[in-house]
PDB file of N, CA and C in Angstrom:
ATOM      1  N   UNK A   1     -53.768 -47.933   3.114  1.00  0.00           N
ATOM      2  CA  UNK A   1     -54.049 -46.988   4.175  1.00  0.00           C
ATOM      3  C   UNK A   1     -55.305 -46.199   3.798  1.00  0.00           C
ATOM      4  N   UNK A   2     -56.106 -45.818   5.057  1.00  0.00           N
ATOM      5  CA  UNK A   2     -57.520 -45.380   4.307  1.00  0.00           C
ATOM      6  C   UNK A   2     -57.492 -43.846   4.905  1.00  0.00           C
ATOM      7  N   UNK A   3     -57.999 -43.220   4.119  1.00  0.00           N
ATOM      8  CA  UNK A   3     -58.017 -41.533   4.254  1.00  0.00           C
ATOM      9  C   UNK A   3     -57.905 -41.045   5.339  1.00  0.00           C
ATOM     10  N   UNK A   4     -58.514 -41.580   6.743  1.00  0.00           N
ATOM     11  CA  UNK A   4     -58.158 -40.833   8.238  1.00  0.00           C
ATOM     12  C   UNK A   4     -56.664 -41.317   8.638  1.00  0.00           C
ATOM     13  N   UNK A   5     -56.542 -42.512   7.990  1.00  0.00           N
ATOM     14  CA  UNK A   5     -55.059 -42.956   9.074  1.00  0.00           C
ATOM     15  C   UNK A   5     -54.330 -41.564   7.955  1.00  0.00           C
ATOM     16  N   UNK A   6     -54.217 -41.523   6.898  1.00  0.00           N
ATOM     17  CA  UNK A   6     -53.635 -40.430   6.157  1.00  0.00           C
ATOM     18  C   UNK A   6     -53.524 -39.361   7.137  1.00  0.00           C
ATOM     19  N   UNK A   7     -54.465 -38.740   7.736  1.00  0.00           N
ATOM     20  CA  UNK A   7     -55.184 -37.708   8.399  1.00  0.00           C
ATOM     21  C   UNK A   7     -54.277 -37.785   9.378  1.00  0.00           C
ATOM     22  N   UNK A   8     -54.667 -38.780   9.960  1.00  0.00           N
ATOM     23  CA  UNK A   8     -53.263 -39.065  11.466  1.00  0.00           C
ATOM     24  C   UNK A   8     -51.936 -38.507  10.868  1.00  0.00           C
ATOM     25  N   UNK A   9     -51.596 -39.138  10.180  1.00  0.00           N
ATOM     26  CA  UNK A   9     -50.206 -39.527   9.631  1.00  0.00           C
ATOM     27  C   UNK A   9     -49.797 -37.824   9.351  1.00  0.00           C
ATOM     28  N   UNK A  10     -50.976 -36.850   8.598  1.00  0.00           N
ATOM     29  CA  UNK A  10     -50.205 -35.840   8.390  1.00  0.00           C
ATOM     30  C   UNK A  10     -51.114 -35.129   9.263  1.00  0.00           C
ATOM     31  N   UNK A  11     -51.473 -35.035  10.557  1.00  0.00           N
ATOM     32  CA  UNK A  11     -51.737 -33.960  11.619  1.00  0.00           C
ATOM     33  C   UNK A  11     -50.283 -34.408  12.570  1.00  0.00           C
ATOM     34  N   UNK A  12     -49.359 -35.370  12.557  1.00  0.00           N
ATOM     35  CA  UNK A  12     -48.485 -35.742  13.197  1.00  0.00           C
ATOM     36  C   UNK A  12     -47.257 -35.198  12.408  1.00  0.00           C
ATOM     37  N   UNK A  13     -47.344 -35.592  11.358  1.00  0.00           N
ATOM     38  CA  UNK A  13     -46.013 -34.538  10.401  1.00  0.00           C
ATOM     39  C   UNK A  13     -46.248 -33.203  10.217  1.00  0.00           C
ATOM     40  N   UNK A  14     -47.198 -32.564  10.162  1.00  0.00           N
ATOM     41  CA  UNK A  14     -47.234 -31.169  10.740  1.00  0.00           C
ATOM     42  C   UNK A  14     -46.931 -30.821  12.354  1.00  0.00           C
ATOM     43  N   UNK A  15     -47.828 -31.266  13.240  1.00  0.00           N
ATOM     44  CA  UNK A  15     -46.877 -31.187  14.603  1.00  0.00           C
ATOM     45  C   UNK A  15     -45.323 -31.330  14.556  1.00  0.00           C
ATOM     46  N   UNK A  16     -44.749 -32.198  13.785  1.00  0.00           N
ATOM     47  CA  UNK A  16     -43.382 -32.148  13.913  1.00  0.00           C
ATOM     48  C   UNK A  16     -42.844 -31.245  13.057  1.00  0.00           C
ATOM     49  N   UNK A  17     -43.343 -30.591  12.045  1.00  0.00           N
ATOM     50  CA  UNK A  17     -42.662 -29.341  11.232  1.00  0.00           C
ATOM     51  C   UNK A  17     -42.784 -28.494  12.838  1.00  0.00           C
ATOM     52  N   UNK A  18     -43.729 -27.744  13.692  1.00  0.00           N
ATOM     53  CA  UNK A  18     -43.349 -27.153  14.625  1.00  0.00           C
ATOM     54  C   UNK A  18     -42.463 -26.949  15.425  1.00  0.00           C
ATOM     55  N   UNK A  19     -41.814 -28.212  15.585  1.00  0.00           N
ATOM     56  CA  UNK A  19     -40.886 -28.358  16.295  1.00  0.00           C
ATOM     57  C   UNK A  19     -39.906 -27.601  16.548  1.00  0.00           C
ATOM     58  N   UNK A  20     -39.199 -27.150  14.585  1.00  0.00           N
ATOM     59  CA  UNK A  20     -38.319 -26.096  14.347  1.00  0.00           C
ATOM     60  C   UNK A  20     -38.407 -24.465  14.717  1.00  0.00           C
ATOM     61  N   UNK A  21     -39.848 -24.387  15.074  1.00  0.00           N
ATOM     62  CA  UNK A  21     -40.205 -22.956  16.250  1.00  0.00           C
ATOM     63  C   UNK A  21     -39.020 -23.267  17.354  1.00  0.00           C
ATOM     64  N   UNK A  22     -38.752 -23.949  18.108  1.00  0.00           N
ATOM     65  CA  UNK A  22     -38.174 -23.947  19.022  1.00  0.00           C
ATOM     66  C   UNK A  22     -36.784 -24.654  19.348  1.00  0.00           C
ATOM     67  N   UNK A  23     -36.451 -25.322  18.226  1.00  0.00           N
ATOM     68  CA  UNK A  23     -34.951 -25.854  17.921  1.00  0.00           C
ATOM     69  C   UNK A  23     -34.436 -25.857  16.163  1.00  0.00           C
ATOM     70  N   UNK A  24     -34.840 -24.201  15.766  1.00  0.00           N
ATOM     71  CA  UNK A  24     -34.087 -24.088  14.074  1.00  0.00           C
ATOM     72  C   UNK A  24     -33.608 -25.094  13.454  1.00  0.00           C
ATOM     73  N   UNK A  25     -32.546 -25.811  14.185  1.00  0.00           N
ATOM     74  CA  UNK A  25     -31.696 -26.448  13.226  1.00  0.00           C
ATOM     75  C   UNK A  25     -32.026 -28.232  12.993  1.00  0.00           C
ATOM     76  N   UNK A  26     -33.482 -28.250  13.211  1.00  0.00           N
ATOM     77  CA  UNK A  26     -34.212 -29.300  12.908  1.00  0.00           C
ATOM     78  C   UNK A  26     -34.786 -29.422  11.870  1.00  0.00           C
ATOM     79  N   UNK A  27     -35.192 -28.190  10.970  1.00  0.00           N
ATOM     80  CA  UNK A  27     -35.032 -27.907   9.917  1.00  0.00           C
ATOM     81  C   UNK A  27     -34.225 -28.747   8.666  1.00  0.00           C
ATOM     82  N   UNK A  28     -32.943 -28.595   9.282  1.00  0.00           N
ATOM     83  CA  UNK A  28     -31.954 -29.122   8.206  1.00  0.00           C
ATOM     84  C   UNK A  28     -32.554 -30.965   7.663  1.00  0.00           C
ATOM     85  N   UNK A  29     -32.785 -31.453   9.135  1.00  0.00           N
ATOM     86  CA  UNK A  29     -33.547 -32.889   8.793  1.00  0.00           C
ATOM     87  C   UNK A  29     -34.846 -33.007   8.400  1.00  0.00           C
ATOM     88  N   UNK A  30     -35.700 -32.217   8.849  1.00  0.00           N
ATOM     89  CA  UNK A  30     -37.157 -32.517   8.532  1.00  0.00           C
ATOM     90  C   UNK A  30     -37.769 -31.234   7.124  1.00  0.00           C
ATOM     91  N   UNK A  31     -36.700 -30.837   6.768  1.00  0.00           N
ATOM     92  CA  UNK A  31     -36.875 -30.349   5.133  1.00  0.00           C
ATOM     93  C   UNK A  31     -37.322 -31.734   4.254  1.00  0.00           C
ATOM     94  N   UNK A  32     -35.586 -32.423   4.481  1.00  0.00           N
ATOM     95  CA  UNK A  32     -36.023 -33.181   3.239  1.00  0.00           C
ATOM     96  C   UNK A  32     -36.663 -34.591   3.211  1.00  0.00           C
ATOM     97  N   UNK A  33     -36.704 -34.912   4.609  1.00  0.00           N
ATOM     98  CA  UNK A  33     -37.425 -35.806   5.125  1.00  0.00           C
ATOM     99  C   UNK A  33     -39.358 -35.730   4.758  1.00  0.00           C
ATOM    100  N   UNK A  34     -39.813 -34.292   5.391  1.00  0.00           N
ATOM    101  CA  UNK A  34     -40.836 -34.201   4.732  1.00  0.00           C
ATOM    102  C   UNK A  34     -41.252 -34.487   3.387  1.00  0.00           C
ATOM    103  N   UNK A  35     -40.234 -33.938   2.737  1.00  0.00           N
ATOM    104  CA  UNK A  35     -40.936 -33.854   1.137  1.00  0.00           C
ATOM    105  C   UNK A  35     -40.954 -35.703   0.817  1.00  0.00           C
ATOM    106  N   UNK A  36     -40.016 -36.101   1.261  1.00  0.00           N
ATOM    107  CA  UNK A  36     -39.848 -37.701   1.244  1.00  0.00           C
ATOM    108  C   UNK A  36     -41.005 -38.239   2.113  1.00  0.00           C
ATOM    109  N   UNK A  37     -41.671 -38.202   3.019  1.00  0.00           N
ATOM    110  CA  UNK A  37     -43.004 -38.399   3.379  1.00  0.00           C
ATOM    111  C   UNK A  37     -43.981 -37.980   2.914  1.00  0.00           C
ATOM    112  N   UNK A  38     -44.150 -36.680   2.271  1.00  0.00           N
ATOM    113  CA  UNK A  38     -45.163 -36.187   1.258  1.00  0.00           C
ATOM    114  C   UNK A  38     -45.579 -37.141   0.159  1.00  0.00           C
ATOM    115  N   UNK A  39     -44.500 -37.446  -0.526  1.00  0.00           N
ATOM    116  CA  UNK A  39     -44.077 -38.599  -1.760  1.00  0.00           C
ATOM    117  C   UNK A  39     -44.991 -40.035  -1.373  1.00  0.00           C
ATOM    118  N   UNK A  40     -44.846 -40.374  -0.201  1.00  0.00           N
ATOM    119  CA  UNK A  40     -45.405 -41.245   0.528  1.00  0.00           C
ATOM    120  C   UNK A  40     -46.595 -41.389   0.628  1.00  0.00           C
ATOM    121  N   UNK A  41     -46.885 -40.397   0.954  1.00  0.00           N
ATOM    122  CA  UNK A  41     -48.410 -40.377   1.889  1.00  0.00           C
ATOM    123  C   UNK A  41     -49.486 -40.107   0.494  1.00  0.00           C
ATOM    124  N   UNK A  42     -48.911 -39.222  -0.610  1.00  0.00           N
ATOM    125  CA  UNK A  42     -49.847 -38.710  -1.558  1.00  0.00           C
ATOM    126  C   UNK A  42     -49.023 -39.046  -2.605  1.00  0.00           C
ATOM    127  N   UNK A  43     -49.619 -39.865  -3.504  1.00  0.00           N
ATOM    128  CA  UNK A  43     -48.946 -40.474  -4.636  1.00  0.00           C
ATOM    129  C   UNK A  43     -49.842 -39.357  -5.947  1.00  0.00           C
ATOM    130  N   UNK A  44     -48.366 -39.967  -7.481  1.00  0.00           N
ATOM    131  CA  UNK A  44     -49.207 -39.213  -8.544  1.00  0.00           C
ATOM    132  C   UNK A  44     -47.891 -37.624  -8.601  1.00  0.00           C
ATOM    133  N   UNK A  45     -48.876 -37.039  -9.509  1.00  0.00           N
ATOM    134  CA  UNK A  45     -48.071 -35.111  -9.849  1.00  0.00           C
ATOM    135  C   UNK A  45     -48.303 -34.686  -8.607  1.00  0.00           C
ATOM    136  N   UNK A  46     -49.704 -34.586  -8.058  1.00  0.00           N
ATOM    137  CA  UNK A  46     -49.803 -34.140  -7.204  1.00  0.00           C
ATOM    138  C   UNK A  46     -49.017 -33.945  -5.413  1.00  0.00           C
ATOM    139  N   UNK A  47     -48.392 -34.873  -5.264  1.00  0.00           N
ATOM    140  CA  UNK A  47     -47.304 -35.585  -4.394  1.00  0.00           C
ATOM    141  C   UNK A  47     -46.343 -35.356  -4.365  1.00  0.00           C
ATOM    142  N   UNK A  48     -46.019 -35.251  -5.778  1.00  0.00           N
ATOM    143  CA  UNK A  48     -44.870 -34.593  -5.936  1.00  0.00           C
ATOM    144  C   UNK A  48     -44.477 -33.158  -6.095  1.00  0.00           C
ATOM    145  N   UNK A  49     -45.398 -32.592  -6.284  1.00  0.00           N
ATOM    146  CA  UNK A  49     -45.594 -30.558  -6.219  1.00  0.00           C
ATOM    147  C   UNK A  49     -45.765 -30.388  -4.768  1.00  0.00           C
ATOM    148  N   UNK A  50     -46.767 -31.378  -4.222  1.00  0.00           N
ATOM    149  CA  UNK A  50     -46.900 -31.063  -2.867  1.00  0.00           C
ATOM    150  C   UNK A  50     -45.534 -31.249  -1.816  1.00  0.00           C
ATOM    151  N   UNK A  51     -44.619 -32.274  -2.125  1.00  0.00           N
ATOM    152  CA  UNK A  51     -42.949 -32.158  -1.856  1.00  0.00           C
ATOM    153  C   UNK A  51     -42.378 -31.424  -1.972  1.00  0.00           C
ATOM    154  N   UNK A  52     -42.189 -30.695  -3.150  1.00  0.00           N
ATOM    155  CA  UNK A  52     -41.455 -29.747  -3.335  1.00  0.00           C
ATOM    156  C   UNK A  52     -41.985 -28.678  -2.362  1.00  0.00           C
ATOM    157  N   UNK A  53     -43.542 -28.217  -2.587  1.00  0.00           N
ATOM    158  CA  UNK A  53     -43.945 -27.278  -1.718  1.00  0.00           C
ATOM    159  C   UNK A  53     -43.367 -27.205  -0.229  1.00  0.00           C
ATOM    160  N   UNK A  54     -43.788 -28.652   0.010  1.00  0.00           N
ATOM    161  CA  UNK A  54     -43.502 -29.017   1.694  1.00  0.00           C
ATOM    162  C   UNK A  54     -41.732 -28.995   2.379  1.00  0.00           C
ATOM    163  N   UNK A  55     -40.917 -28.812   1.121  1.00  0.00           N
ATOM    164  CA  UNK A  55     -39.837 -28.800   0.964  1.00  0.00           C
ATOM    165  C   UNK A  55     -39.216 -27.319   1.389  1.00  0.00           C
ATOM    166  N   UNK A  56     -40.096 -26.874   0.521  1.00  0.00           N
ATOM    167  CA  UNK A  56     -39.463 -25.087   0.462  1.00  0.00           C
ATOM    168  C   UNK A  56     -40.272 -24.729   1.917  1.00  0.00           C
ATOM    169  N   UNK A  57     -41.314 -25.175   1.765  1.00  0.00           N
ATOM    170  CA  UNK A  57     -42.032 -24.471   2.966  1.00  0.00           C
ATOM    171  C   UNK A  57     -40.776 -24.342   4.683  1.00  0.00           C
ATOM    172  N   UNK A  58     -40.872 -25.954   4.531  1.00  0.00           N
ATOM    173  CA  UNK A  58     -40.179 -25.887   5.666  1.00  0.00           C
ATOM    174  C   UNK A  58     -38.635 -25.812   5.974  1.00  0.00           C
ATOM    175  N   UNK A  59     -38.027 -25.675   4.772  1.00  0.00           N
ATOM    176  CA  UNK A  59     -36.354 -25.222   4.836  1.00  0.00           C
ATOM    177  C   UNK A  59     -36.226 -23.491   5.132  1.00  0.00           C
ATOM    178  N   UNK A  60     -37.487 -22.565   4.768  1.00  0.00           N
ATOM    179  CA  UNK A  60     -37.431 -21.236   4.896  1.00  0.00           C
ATOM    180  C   UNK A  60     -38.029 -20.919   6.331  1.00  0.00           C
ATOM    181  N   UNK A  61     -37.421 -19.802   6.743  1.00  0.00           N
ATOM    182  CA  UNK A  61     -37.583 -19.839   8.396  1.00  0.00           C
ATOM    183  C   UNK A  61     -38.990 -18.972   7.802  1.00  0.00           C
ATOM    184  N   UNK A  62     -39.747 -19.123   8.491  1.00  0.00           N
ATOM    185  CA  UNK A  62     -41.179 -18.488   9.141  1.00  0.00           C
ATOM    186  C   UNK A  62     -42.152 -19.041   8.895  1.00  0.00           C
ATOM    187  N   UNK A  63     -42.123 -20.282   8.144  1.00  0.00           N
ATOM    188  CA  UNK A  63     -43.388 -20.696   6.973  1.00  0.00           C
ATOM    189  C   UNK A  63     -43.748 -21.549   7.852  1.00  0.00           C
ATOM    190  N   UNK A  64     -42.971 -22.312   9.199  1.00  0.00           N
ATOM    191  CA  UNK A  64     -43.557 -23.581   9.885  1.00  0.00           C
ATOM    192  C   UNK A  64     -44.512 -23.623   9.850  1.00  0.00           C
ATOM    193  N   UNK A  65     -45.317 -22.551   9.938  1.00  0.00           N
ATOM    194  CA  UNK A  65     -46.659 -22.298  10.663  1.00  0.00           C
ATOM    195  C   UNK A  65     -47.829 -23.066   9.751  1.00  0.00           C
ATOM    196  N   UNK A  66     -47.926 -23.031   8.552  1.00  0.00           N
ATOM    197  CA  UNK A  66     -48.154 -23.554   7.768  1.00  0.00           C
ATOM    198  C   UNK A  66     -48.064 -25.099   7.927  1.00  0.00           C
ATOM    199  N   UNK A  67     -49.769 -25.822   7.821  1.00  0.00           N
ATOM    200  CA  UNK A  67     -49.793 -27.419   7.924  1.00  0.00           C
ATOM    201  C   UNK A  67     -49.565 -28.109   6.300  1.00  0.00           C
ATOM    202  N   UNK A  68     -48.848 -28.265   5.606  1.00  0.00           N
ATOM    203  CA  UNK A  68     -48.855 -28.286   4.524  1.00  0.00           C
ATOM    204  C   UNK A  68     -49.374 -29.330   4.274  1.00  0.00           C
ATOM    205  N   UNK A  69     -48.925 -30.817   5.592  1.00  0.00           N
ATOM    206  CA  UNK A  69     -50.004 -32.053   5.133  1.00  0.00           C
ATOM    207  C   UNK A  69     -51.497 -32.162   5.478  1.00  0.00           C
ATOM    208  N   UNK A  70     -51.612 -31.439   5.937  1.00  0.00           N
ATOM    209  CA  UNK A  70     -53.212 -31.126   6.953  1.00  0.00           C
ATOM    210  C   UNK A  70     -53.802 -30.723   4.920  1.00  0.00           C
ATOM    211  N   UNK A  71     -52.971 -29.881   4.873  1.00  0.00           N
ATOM    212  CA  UNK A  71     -53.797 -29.411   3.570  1.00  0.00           C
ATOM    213  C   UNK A  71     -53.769 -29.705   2.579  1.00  0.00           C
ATOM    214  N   UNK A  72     -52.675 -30.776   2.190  1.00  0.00           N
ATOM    215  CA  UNK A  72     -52.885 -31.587   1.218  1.00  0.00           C
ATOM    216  C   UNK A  72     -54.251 -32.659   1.276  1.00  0.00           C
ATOM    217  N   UNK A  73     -53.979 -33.052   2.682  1.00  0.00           N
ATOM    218  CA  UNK A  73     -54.943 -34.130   2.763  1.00  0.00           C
ATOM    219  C   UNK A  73     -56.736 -33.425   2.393  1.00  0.00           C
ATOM    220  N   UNK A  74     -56.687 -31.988   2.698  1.00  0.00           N
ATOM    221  CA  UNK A  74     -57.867 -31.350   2.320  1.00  0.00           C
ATOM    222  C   UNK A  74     -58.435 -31.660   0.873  1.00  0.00           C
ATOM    223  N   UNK A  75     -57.048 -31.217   0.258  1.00  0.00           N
ATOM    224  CA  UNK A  75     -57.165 -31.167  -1.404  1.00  0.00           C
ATOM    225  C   UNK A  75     -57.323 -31.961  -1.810  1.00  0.00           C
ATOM    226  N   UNK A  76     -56.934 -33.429  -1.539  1.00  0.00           N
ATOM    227  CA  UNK A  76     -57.151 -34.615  -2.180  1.00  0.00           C
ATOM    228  C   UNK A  76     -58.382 -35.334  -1.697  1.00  0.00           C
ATOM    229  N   UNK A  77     -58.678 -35.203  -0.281  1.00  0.00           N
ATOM    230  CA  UNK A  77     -59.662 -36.047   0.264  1.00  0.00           C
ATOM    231  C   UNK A  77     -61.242 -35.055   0.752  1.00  0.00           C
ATOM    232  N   UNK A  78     -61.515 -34.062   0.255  1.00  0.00           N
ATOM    233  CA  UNK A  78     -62.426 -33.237   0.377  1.00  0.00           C
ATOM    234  C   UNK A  78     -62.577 -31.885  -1.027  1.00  0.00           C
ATOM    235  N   UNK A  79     -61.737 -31.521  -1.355  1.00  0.00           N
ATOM    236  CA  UNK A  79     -62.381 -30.668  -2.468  1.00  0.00           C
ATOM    237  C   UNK A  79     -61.912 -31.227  -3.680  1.00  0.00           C
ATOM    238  N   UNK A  80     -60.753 -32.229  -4.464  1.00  0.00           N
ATOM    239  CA  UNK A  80     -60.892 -32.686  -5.396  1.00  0.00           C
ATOM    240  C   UNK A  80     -61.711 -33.976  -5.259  1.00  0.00           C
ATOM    241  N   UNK A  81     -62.178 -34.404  -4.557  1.00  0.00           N
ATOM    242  CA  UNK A  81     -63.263 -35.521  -4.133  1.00  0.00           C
ATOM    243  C   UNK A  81     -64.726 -34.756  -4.902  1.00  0.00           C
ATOM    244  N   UNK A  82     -64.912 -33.271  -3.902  1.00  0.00           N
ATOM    245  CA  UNK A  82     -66.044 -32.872  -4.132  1.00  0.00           C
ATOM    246  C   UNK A  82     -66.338 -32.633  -5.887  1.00  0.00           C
ATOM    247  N   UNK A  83     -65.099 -31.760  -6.743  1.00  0.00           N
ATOM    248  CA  UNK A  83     -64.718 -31.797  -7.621  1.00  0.00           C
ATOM    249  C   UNK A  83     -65.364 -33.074  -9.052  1.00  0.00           C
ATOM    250  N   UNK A  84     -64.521 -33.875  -8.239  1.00  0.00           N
ATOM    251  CA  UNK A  84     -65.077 -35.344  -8.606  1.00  0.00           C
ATOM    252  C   UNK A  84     -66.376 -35.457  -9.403  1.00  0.00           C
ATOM    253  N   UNK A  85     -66.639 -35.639  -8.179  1.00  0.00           N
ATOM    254  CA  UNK A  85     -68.205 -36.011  -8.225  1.00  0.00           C
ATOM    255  C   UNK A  85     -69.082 -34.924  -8.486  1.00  0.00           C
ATOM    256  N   UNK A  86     -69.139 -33.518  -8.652  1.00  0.00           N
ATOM    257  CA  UNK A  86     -69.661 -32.198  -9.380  1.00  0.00           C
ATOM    258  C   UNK A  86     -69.880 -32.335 -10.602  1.00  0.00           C
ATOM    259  N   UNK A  87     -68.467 -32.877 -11.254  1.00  0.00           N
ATOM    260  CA  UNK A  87     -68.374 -33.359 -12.545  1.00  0.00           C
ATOM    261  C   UNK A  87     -68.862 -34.443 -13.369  1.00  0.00           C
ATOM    262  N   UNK A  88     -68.945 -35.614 -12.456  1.00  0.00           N
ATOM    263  CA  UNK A  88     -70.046 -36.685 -12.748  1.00  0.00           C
ATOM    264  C   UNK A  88     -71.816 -36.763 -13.129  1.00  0.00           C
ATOM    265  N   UNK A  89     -72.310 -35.244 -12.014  1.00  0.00           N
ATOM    266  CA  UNK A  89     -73.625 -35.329 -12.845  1.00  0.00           C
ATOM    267  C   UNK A  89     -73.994 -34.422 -13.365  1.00  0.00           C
TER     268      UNK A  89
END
């Protein structure tokens, strides 16, 4: 899978963390479901902190708001990229 379908994949699993704005107890499924798509989508330590994060985030009521895959995909595919390559020359 190449970095935008990623992009898709988690601007669509954030739309569906929203969901629980307007039916709470959707929550209970897309807690641990997320972190199990997190795992997925972003392999490595990183994937896995970002699960847990995406875990807590969205089992606690107010945090929906928060794109947690929008911003993973930041971290991995734009500033540890930039990172990267800073370090190379």
């Amino acid at each position: 899978m190449n970095k935008y379908n990623i992009l898709g994949w988690s601007l669509l699993f954030d739309a569906l963390g929203y969901v629980s704005l307007v039916f709470p107890p959707f929550d209970f499924i897309w807690a641990p479901l997320s972190a199990y798509l997190m795992t997925k989508l972003y392999k490595g330590k990183e994937g896995k902190i970002a699960a847990i994060i995406s875990f807590v985030e969205e089992a606690l009521p107010f945090l929906d708001v928060v794109p947690t895959f929008s911003l993973m995909w930041l971290y991995t595919y734009v500033f540890k990229t930039y990172h990267t390559q800073k370090k190379a020359t």
